[in-house]
C-alpha atoms as a PDB file:
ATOM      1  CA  UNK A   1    -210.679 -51.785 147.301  1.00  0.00           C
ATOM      2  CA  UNK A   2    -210.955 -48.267 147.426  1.00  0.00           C
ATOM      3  CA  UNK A   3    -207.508 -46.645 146.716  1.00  0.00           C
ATOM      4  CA  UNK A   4    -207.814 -43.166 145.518  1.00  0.00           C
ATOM      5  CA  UNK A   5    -205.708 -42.192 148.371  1.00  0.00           C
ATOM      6  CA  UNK A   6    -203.111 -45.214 148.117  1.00  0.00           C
ATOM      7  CA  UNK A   7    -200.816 -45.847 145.431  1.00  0.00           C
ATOM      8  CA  UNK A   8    -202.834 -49.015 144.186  1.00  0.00           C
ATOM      9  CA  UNK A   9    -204.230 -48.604 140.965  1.00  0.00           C
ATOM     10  CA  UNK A  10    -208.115 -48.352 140.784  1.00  0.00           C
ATOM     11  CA  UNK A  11    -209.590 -51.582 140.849  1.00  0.00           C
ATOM     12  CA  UNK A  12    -210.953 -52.708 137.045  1.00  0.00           C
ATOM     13  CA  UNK A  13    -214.404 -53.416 137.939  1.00  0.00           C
ATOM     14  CA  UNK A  14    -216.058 -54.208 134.663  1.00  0.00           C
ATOM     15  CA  UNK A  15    -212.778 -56.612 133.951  1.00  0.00           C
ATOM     16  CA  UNK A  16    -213.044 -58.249 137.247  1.00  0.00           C
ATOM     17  CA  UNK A  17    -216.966 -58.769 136.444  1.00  0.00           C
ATOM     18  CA  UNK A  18    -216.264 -60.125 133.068  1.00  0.00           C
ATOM     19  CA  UNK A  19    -213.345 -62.628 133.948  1.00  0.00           C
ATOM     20  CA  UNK A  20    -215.329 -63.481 136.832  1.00  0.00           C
ATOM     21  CA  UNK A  21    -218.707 -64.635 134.324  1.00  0.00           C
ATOM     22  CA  UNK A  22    -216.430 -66.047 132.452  1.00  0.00           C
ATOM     23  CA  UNK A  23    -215.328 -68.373 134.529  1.00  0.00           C
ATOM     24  CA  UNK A  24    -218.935 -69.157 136.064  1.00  0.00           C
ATOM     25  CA  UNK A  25    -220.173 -69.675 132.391  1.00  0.00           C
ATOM     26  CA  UNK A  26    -217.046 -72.421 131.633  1.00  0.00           C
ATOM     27  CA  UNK A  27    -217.802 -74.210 134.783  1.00  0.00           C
ATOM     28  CA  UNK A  28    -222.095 -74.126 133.935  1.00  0.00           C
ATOM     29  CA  UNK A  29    -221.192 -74.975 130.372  1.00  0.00           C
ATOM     30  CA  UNK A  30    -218.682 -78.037 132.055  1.00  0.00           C
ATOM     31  CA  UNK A  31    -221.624 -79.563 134.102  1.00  0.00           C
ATOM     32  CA  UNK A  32    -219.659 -78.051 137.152  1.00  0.00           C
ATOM     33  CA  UNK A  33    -221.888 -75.671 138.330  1.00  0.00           C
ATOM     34  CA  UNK A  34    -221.362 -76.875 142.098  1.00  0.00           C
ATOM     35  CA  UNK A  35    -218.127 -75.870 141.754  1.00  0.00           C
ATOM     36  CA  UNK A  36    -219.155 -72.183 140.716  1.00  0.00           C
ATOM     37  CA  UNK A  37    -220.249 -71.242 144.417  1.00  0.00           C
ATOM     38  CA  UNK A  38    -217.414 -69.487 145.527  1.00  0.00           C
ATOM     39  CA  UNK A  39    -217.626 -67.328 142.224  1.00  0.00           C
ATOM     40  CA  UNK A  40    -220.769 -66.515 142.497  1.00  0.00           C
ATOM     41  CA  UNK A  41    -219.939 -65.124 146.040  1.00  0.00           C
ATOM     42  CA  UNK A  42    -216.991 -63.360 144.869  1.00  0.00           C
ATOM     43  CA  UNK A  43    -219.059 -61.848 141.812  1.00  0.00           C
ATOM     44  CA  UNK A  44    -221.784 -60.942 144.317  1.00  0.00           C
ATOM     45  CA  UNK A  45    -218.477 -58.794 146.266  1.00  0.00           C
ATOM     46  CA  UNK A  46    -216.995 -57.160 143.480  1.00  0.00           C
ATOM     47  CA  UNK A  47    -220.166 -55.907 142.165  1.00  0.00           C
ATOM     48  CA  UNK A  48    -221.315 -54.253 145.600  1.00  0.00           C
ATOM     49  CA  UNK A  49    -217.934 -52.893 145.922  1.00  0.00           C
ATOM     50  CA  UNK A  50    -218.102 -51.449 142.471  1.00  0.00           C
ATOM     51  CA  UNK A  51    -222.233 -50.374 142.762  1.00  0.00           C
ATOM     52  CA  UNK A  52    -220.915 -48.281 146.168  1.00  0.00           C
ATOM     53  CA  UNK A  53    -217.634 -47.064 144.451  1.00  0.00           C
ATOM     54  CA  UNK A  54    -217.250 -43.327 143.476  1.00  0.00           C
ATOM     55  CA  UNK A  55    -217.275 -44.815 139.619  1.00  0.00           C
ATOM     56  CA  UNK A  56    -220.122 -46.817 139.777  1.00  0.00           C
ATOM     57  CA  UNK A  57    -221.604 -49.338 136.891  1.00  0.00           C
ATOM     58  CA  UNK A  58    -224.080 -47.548 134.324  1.00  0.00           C
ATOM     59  CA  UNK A  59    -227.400 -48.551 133.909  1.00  0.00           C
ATOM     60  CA  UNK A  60    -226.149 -50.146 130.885  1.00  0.00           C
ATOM     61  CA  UNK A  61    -223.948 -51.975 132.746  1.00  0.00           C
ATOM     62  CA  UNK A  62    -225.655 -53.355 135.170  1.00  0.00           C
ATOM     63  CA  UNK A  63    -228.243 -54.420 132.323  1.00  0.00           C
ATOM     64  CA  UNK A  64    -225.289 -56.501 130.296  1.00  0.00           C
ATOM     65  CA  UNK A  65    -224.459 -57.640 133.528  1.00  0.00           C
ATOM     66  CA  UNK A  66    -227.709 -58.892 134.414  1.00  0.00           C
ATOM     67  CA  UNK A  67    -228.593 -60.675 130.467  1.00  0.00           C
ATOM     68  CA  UNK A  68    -225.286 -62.601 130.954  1.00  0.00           C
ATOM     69  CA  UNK A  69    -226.121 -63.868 134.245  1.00  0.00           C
ATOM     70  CA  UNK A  70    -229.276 -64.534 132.810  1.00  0.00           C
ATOM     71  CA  UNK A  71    -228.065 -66.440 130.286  1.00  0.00           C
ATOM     72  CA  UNK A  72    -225.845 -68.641 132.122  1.00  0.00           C
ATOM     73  CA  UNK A  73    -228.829 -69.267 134.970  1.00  0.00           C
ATOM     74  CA  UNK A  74    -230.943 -70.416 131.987  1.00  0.00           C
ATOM     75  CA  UNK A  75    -228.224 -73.046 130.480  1.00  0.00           C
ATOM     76  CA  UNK A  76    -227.710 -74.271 134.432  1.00  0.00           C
ATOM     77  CA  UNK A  77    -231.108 -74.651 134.484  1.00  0.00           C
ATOM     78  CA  UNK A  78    -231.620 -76.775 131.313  1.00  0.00           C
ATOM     79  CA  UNK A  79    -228.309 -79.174 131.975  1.00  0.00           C
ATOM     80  CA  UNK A  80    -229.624 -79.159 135.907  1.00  0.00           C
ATOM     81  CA  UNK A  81    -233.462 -80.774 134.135  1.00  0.00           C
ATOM     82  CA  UNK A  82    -231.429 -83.409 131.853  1.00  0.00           C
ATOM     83  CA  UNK A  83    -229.296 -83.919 134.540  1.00  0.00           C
ATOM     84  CA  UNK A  84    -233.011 -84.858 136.184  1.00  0.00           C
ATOM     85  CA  UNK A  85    -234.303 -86.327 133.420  1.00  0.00           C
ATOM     86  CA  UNK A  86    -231.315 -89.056 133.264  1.00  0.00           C
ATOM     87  CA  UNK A  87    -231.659 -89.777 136.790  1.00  0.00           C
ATOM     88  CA  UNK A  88    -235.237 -90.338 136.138  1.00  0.00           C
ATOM     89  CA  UNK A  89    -234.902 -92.478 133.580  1.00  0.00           C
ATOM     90  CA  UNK A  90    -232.169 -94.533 134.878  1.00  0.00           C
ATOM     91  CA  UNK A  91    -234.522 -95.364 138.125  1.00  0.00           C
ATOM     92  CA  UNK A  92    -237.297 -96.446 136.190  1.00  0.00           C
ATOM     93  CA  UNK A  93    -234.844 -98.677 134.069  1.00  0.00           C
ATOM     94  CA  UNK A  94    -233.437-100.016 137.454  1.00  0.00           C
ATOM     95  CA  UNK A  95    -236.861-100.986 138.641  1.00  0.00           C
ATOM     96  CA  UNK A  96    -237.771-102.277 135.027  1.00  0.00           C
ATOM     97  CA  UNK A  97    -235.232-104.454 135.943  1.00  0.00           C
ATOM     98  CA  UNK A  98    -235.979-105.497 139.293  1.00  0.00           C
ATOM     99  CA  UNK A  99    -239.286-106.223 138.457  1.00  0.00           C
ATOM    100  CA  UNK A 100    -237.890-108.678 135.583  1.00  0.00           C
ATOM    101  CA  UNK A 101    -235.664-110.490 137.166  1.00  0.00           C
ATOM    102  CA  UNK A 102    -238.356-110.726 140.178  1.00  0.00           C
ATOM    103  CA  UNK A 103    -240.670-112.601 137.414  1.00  0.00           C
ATOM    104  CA  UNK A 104    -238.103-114.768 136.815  1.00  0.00           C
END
């Protein structure tokens, strides 16, 4: 998206980032986190396009950037272990069951 020789406007990178989180951190914070793939590819775009722009990120940036990706990989990763922990549970009450009605 480089256009400082067309007549499209500059492309809003930190925006773009932001709306793009956003939308990851809904979808994480829905238990949808599957569905976040193709965001994560398109936020993984955008911010190489923007990193190799003439107007790059700052450090500071890039350091927001990174917490709030951070933060959403750590609340995937706790719903991904209850997810886990439910499955887990739900077997061993399946074969509590088995085994009961087996003793039956």
């Amino acid at each position: 998206m480089e256009s400082s020789t067309s007549s499209e406007p500059p492309t809003n990178y930190s925006e773009l980032i932001k709306t793009l989180l956003s939308k990851i951190e809904v979808l994480v914070n829905d238990n949808n986190a599957d569905e976040a793939q193709p965001l994560l590819g398109t936020l993984n775009t955008e911010l190489k396009q923007w990193c190799e722009s003439s107007e790059g990120p700052s450090a500071e940036q890039l350091e927001l950037i990174q917490l709030r990706i951070n933060t959403i990989l750590v609340k995937a990763n706790s719903a991904k272990n209850e997810s886990s922990k439910a499955i887990i549970k739900h077997k061993k009450s399946g074969k509590a069951i088995k085994a009961y009605k087996a003793s039956r």
